[in-house]
PDB file of N, CA and C in Angstrom:
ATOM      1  N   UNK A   1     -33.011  -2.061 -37.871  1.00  0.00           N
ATOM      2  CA  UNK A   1     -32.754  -0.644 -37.835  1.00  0.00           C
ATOM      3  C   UNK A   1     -31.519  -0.385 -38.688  1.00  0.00           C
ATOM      4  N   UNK A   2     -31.491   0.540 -39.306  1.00  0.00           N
ATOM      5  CA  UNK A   2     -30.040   1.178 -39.995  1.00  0.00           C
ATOM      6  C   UNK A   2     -29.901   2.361 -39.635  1.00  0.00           C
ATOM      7  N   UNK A   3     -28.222   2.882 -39.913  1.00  0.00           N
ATOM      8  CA  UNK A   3     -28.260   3.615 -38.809  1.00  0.00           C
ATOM      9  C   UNK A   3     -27.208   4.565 -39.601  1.00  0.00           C
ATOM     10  N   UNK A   4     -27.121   5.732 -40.172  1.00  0.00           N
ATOM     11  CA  UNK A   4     -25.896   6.028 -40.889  1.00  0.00           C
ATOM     12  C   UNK A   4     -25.083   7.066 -40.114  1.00  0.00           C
ATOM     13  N   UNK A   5     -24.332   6.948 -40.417  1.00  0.00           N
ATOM     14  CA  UNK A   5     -23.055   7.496 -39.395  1.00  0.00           C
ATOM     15  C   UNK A   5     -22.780   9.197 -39.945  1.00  0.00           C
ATOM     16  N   UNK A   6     -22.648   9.873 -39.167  1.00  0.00           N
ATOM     17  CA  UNK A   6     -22.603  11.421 -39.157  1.00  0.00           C
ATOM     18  C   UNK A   6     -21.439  11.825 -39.694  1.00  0.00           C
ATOM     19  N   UNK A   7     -19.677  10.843 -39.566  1.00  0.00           N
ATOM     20  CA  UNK A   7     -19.193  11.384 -40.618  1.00  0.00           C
ATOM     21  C   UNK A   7     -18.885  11.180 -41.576  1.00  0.00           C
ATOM     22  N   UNK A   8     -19.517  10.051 -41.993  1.00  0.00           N
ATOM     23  CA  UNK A   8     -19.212   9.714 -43.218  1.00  0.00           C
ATOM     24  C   UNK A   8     -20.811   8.971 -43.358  1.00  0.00           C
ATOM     25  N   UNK A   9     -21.701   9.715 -44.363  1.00  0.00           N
ATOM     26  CA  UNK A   9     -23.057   9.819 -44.716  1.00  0.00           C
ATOM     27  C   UNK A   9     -23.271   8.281 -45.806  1.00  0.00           C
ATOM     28  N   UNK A  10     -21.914   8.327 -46.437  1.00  0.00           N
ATOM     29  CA  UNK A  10     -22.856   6.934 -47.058  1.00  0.00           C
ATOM     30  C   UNK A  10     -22.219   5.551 -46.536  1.00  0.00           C
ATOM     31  N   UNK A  11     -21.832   5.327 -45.052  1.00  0.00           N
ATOM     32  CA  UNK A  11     -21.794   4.360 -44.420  1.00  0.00           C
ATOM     33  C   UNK A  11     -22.618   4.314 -43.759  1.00  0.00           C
ATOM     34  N   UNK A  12     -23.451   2.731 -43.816  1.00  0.00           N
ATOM     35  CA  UNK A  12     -24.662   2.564 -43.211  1.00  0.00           C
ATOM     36  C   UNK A  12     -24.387   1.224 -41.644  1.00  0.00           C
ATOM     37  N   UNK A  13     -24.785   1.216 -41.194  1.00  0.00           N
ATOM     38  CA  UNK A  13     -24.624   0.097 -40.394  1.00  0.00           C
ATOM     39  C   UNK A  13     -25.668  -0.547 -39.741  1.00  0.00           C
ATOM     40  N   UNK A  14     -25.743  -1.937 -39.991  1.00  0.00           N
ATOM     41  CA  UNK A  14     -27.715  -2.616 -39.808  1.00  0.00           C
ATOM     42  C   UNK A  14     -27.782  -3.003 -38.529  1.00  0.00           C
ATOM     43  N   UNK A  15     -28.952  -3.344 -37.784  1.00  0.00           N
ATOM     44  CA  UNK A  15     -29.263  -3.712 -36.402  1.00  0.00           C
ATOM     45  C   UNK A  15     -30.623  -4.369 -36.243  1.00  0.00           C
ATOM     46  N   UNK A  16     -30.090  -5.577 -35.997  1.00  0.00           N
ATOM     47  CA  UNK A  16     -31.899  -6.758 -35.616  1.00  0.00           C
ATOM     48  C   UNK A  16     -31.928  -6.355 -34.109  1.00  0.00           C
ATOM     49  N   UNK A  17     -32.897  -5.591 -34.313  1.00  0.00           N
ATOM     50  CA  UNK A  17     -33.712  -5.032 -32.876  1.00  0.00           C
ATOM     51  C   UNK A  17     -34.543  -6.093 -32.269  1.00  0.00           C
ATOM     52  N   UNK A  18     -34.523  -6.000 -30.768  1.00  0.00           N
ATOM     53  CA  UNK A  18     -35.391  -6.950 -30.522  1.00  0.00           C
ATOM     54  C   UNK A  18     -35.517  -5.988 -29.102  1.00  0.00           C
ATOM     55  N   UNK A  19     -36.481  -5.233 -28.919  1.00  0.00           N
ATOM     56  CA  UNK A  19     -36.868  -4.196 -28.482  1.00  0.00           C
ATOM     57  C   UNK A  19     -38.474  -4.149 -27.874  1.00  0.00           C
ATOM     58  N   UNK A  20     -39.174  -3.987 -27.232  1.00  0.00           N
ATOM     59  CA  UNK A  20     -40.609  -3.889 -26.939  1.00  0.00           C
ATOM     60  C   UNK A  20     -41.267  -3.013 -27.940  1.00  0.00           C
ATOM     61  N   UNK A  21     -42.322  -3.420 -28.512  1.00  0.00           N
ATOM     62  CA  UNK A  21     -43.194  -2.554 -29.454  1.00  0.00           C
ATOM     63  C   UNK A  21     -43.470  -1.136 -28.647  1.00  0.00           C
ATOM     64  N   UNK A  22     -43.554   0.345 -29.516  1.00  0.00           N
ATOM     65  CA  UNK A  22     -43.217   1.429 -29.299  1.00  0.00           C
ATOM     66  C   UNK A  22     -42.124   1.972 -28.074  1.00  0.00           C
ATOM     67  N   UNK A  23     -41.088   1.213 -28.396  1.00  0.00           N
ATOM     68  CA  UNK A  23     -39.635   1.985 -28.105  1.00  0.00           C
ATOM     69  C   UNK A  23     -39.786   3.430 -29.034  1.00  0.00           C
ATOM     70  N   UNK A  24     -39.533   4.297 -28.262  1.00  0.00           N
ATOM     71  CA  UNK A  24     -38.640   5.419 -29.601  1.00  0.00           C
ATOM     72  C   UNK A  24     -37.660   5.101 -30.117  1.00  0.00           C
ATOM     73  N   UNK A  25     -37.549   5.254 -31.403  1.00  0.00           N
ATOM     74  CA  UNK A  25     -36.347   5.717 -32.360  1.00  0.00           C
ATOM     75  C   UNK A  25     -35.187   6.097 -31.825  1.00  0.00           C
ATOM     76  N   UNK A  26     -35.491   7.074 -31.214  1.00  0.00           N
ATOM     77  CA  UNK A  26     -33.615   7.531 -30.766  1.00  0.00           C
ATOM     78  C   UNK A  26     -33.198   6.812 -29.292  1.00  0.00           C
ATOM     79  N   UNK A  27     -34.393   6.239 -28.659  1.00  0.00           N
ATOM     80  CA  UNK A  27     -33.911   5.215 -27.453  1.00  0.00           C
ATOM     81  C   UNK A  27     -32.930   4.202 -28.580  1.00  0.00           C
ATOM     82  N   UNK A  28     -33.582   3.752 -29.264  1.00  0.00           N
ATOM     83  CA  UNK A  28     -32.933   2.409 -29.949  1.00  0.00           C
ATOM     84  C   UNK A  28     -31.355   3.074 -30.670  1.00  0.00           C
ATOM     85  N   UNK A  29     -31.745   4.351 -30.964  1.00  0.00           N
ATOM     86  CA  UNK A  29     -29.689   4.675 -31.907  1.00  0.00           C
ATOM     87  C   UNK A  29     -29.472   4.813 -30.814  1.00  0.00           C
ATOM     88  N   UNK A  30     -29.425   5.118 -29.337  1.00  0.00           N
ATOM     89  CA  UNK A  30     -28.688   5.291 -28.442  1.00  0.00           C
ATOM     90  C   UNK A  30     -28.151   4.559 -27.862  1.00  0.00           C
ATOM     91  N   UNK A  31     -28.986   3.280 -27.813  1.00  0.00           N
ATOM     92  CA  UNK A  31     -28.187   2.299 -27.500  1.00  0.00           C
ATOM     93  C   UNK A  31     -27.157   1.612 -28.583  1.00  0.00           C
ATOM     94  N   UNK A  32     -27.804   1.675 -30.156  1.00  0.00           N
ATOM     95  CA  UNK A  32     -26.828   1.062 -30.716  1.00  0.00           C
ATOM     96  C   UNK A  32     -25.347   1.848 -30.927  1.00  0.00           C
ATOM     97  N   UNK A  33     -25.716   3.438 -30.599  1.00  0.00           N
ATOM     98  CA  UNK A  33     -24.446   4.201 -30.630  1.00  0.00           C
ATOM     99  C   UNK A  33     -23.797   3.659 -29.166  1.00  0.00           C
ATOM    100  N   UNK A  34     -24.126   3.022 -28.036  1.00  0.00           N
ATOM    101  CA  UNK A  34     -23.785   2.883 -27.095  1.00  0.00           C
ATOM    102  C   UNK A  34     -22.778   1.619 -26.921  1.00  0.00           C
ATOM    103  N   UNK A  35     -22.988   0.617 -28.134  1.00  0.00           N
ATOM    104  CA  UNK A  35     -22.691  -0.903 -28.539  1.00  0.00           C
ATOM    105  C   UNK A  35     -21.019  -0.348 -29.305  1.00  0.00           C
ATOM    106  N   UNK A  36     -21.038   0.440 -30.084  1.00  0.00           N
ATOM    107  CA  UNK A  36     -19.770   1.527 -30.540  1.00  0.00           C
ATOM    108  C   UNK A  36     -18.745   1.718 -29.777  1.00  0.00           C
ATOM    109  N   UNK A  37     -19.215   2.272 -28.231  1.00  0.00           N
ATOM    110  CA  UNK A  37     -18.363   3.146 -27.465  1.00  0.00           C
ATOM    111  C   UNK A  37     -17.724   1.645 -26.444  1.00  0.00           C
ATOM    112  N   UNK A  38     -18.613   0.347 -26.391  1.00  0.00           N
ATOM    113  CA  UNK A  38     -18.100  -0.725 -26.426  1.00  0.00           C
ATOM    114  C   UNK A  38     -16.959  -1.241 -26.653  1.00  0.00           C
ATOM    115  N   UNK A  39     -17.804  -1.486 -27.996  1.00  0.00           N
ATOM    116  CA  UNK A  39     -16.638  -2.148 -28.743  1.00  0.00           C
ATOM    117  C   UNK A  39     -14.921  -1.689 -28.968  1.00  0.00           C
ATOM    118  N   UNK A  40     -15.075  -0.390 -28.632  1.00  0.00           N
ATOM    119  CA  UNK A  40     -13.953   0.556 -28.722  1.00  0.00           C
ATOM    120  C   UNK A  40     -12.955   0.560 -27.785  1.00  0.00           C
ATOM    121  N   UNK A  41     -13.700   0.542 -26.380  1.00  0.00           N
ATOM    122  CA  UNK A  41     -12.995  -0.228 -25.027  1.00  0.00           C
ATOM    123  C   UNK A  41     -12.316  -1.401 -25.369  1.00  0.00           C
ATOM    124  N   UNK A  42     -13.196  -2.701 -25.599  1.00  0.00           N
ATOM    125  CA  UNK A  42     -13.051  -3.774 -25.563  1.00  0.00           C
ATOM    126  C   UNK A  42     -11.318  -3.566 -26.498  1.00  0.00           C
ATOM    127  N   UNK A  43     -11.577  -2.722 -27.938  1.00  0.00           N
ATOM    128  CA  UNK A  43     -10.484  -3.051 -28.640  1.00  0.00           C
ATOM    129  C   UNK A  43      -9.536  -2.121 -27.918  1.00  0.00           C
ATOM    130  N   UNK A  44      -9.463  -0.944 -27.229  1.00  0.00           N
ATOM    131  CA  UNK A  44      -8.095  -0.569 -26.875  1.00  0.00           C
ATOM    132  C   UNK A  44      -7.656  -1.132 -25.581  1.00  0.00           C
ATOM    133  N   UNK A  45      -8.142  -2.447 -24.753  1.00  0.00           N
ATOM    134  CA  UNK A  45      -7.891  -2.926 -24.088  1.00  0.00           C
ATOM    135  C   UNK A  45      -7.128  -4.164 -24.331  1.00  0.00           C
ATOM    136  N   UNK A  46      -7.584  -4.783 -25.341  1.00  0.00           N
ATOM    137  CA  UNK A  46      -6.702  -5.372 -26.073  1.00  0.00           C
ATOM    138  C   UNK A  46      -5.292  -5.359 -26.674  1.00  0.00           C
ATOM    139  N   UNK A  47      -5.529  -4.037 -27.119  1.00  0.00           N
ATOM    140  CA  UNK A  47      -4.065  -3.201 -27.739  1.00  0.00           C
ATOM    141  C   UNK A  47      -3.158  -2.801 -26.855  1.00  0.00           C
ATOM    142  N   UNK A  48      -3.729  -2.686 -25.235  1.00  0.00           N
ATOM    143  CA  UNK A  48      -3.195  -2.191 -24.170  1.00  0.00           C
ATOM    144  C   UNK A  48      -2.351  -3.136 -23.598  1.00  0.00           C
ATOM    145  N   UNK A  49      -3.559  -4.222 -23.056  1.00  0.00           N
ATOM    146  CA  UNK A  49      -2.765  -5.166 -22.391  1.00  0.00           C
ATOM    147  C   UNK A  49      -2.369  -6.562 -22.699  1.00  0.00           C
ATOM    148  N   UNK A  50      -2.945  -6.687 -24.443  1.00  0.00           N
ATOM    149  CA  UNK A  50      -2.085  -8.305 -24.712  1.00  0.00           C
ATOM    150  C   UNK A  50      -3.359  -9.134 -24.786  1.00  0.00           C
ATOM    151  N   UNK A  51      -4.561  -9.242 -24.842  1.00  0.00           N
ATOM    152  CA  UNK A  51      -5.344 -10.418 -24.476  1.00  0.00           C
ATOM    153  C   UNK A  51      -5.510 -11.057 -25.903  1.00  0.00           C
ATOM    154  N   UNK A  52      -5.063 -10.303 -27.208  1.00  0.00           N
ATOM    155  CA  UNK A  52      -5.284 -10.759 -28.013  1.00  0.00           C
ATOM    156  C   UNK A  52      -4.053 -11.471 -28.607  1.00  0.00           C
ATOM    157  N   UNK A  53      -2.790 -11.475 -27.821  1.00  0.00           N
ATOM    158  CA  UNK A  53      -2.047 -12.468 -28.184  1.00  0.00           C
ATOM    159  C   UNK A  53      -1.859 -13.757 -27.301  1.00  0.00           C
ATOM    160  N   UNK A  54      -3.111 -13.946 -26.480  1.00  0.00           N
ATOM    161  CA  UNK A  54      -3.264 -15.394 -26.057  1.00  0.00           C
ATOM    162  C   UNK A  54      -3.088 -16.441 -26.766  1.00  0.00           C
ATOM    163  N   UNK A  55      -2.448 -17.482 -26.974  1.00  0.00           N
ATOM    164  CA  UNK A  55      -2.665 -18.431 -27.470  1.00  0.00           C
ATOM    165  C   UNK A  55      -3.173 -19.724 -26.986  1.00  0.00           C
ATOM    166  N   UNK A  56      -4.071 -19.503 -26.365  1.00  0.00           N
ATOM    167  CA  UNK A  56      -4.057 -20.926 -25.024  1.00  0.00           C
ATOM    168  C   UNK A  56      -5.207 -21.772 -25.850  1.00  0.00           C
ATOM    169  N   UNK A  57      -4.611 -22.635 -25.740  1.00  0.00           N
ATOM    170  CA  UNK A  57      -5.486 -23.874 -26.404  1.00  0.00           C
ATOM    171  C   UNK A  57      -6.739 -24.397 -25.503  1.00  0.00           C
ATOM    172  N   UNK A  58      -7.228 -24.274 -24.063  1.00  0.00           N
ATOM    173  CA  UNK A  58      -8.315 -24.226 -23.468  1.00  0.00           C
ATOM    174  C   UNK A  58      -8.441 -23.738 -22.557  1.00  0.00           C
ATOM    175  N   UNK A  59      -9.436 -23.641 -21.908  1.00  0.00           N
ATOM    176  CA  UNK A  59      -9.982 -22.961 -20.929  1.00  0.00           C
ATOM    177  C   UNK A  59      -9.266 -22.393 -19.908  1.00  0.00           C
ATOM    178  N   UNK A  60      -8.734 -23.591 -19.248  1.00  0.00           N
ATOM    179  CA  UNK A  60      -8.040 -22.816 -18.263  1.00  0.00           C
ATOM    180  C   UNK A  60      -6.731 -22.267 -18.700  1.00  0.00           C
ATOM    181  N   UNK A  61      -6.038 -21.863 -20.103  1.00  0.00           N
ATOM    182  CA  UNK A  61      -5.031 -21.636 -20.295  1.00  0.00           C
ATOM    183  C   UNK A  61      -5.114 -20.062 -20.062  1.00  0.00           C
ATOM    184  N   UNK A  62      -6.212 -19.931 -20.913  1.00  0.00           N
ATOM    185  CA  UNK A  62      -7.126 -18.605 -21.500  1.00  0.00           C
ATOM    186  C   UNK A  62      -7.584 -17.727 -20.159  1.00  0.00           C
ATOM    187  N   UNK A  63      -8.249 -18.347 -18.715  1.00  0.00           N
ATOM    188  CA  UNK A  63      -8.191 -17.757 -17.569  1.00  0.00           C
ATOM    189  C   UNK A  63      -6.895 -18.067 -17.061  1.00  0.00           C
ATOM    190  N   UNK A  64      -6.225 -18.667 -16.841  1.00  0.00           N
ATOM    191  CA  UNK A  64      -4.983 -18.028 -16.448  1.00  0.00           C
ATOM    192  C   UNK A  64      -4.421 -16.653 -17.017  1.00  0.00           C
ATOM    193  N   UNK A  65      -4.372 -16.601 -18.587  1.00  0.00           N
ATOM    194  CA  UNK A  65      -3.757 -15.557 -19.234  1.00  0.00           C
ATOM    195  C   UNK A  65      -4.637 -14.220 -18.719  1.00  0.00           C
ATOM    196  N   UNK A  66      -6.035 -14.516 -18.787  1.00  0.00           N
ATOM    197  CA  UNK A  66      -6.699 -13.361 -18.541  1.00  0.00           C
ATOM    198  C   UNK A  66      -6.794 -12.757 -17.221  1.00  0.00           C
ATOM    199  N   UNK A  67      -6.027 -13.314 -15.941  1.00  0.00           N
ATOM    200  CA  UNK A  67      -6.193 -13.352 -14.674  1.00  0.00           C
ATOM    201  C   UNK A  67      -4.532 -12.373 -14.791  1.00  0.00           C
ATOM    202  N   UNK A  68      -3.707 -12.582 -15.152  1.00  0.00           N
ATOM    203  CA  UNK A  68      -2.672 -12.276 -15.831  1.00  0.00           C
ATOM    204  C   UNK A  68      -2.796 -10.520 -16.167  1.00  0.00           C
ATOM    205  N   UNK A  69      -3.677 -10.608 -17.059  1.00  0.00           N
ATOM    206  CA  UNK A  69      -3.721  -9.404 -17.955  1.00  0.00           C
ATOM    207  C   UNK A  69      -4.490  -8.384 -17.138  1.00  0.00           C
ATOM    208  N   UNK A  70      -5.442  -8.714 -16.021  1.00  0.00           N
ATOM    209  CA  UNK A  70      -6.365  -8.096 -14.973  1.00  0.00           C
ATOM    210  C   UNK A  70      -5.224  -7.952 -14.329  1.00  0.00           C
ATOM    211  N   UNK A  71      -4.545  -8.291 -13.338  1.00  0.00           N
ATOM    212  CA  UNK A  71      -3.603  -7.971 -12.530  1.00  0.00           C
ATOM    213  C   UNK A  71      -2.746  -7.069 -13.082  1.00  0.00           C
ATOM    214  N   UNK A  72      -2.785  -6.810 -14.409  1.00  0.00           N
ATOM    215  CA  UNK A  72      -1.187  -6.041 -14.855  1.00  0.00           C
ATOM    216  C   UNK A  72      -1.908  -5.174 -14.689  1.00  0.00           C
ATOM    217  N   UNK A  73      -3.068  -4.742 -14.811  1.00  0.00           N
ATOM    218  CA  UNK A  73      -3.751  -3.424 -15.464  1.00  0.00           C
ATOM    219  C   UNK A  73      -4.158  -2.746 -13.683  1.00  0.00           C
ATOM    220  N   UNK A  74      -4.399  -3.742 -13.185  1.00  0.00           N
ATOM    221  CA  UNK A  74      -4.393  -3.418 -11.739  1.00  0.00           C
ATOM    222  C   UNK A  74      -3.227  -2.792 -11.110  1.00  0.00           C
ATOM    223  N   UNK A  75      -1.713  -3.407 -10.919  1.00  0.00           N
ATOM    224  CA  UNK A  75      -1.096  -2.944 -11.370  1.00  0.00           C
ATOM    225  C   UNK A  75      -0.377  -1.656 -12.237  1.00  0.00           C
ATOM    226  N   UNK A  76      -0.821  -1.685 -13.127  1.00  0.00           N
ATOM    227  CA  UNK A  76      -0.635  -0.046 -13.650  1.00  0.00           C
ATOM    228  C   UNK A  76      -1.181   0.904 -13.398  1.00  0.00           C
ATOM    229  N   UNK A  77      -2.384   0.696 -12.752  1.00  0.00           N
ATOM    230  CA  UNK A  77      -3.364   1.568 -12.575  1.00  0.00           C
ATOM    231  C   UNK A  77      -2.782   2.604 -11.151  1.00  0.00           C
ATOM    232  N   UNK A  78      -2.842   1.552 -10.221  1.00  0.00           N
ATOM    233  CA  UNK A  78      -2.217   1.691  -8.425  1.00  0.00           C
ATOM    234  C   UNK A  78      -1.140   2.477  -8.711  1.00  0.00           C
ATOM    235  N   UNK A  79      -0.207   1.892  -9.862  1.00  0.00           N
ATOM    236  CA  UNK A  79       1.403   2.624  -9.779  1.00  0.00           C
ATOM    237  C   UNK A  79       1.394   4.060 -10.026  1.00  0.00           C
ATOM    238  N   UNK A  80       0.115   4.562 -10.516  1.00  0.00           N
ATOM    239  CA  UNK A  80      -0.201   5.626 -11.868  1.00  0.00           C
ATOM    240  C   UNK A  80      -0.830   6.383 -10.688  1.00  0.00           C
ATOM    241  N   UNK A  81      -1.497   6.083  -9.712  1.00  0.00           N
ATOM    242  CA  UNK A  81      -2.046   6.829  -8.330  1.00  0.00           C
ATOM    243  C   UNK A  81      -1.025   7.457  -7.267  1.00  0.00           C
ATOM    244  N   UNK A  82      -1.713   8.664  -7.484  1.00  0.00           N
ATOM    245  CA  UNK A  82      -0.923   8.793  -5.591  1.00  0.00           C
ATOM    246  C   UNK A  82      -1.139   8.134  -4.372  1.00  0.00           C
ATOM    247  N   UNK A  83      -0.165   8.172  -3.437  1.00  0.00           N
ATOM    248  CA  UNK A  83      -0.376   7.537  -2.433  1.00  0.00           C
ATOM    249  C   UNK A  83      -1.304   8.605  -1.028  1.00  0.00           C
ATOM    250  N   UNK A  84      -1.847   8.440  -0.264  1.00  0.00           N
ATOM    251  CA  UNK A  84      -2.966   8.618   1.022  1.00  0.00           C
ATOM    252  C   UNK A  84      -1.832  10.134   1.370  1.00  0.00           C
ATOM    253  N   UNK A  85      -0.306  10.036   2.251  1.00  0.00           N
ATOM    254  CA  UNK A  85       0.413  10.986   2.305  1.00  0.00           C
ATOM    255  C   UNK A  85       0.399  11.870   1.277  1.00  0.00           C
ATOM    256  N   UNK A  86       0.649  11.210  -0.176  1.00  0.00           N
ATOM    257  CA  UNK A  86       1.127  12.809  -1.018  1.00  0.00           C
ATOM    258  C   UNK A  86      -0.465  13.754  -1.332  1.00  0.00           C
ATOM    259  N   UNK A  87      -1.718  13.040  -1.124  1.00  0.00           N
ATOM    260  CA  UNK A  87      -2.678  13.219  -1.397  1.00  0.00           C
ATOM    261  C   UNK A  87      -2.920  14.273  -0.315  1.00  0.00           C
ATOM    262  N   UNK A  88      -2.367  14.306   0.995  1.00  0.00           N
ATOM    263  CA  UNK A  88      -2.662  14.635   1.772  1.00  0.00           C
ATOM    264  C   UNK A  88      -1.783  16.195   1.877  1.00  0.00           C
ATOM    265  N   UNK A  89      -0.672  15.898   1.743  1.00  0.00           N
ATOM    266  CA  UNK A  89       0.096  16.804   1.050  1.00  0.00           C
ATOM    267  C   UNK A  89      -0.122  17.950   0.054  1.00  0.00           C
ATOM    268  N   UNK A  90      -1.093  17.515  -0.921  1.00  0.00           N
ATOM    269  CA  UNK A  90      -1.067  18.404  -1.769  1.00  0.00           C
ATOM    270  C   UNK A  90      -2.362  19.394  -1.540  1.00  0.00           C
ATOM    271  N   UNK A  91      -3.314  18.275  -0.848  1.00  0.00           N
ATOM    272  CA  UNK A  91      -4.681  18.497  -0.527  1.00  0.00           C
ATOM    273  C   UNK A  91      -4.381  19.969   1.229  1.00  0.00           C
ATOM    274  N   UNK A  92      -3.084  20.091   1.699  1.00  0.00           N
ATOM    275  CA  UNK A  92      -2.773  21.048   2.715  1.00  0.00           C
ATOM    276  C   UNK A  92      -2.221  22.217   1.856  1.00  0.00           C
ATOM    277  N   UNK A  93      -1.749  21.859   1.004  1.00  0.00           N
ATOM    278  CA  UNK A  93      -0.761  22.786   0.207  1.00  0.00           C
ATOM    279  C   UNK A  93      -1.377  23.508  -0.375  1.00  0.00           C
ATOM    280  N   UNK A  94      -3.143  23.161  -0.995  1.00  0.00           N
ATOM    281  CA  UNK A  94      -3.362  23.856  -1.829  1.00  0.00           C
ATOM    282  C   UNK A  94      -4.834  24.468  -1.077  1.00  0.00           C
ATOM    283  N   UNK A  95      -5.323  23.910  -0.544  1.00  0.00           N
ATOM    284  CA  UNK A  95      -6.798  24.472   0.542  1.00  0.00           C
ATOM    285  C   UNK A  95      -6.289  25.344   1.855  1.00  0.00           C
ATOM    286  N   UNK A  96      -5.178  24.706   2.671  1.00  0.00           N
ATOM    287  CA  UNK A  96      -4.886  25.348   3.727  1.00  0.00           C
ATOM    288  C   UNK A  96      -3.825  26.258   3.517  1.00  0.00           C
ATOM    289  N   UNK A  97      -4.020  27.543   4.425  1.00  0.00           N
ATOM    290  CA  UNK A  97      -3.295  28.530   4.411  1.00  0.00           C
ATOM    291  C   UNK A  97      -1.789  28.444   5.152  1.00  0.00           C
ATOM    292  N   UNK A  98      -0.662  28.632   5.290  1.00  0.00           N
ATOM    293  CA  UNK A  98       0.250  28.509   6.106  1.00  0.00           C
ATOM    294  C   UNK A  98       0.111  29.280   7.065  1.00  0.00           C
ATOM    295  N   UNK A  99       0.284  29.439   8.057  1.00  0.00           N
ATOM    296  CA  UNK A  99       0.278  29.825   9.948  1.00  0.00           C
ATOM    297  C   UNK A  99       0.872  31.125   9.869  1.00  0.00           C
ATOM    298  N   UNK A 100       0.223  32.415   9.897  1.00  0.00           N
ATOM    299  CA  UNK A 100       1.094  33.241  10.042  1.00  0.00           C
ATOM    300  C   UNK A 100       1.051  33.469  11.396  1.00  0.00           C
ATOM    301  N   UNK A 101       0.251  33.417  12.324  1.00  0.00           N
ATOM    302  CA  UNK A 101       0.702  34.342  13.458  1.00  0.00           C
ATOM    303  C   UNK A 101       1.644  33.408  14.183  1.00  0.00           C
ATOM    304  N   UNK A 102       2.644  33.932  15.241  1.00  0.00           N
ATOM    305  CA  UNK A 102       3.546  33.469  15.862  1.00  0.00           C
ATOM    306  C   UNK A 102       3.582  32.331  16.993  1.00  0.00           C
ATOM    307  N   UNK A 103       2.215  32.809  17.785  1.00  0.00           N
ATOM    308  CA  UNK A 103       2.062  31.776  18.912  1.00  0.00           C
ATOM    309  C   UNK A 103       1.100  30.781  18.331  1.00  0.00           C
ATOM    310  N   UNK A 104       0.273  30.437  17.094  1.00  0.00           N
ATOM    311  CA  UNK A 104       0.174  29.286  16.071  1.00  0.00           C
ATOM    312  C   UNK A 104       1.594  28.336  15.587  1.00  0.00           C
ATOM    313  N   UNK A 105       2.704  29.040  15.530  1.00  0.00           N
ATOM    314  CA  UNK A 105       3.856  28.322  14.742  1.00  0.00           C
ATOM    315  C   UNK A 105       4.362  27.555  16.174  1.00  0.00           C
ATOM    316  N   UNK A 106       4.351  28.494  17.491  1.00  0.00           N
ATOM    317  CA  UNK A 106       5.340  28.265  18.519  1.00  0.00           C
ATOM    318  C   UNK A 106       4.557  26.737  19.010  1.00  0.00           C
ATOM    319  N   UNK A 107       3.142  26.615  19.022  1.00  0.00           N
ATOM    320  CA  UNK A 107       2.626  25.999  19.806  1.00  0.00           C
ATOM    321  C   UNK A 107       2.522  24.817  19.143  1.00  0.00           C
TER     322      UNK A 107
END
């Protein structure tokens, strides 16, 4: 399959399909546009958290590092969340009304 790209018309990009006889056409760019949105992850995850300056000479150097790089992101992620209270907090603040009548406040 070739596949040319919408913004820039004379870049082409090839694909050995291996697909069931009568797939549609745009099933097949959808997935290969789907292989794109991939690869794109894969690279700003890289850029994010370091996996591409591993240097580990085998296996287990390489899962250590990558066990490493999962935890940080775990890590950043949790730190980047609210916590159950402020959630709870904001979730009163902004749905529930404050108490006006008097024997509501007293009681």
């Amino acid at each position: 399959m070739i596949r040319r790209s919408r913004k820039e018309p004379e870049k082409l990009a090839y694909y050995l399909v291996f697909a069931p006889e009568g797939t549609a056409l745009a099933e097949l760019a959808g997935a290969a546009g789907l292989g794109c949105a991939v690869e794109e992850c894969f690279a700003r995850a890289k850029d994010d958290l370091g996996p591409d300056h591993c240097e580990a000479r085998s296996w287990h150097g390489w899962h250590r590092h990558m066990g490493l790089v999962g935890r940080s992101r775990l890590t950043i992620m949790t730190a980047l969340l609210p916590s159950v209270p402020e959630i709870r907090y904001l979730l009163a603040r902004l749905l529930l009304r404050p108490p006006t009548s008097a024997s509501f406040i007293i009681a």
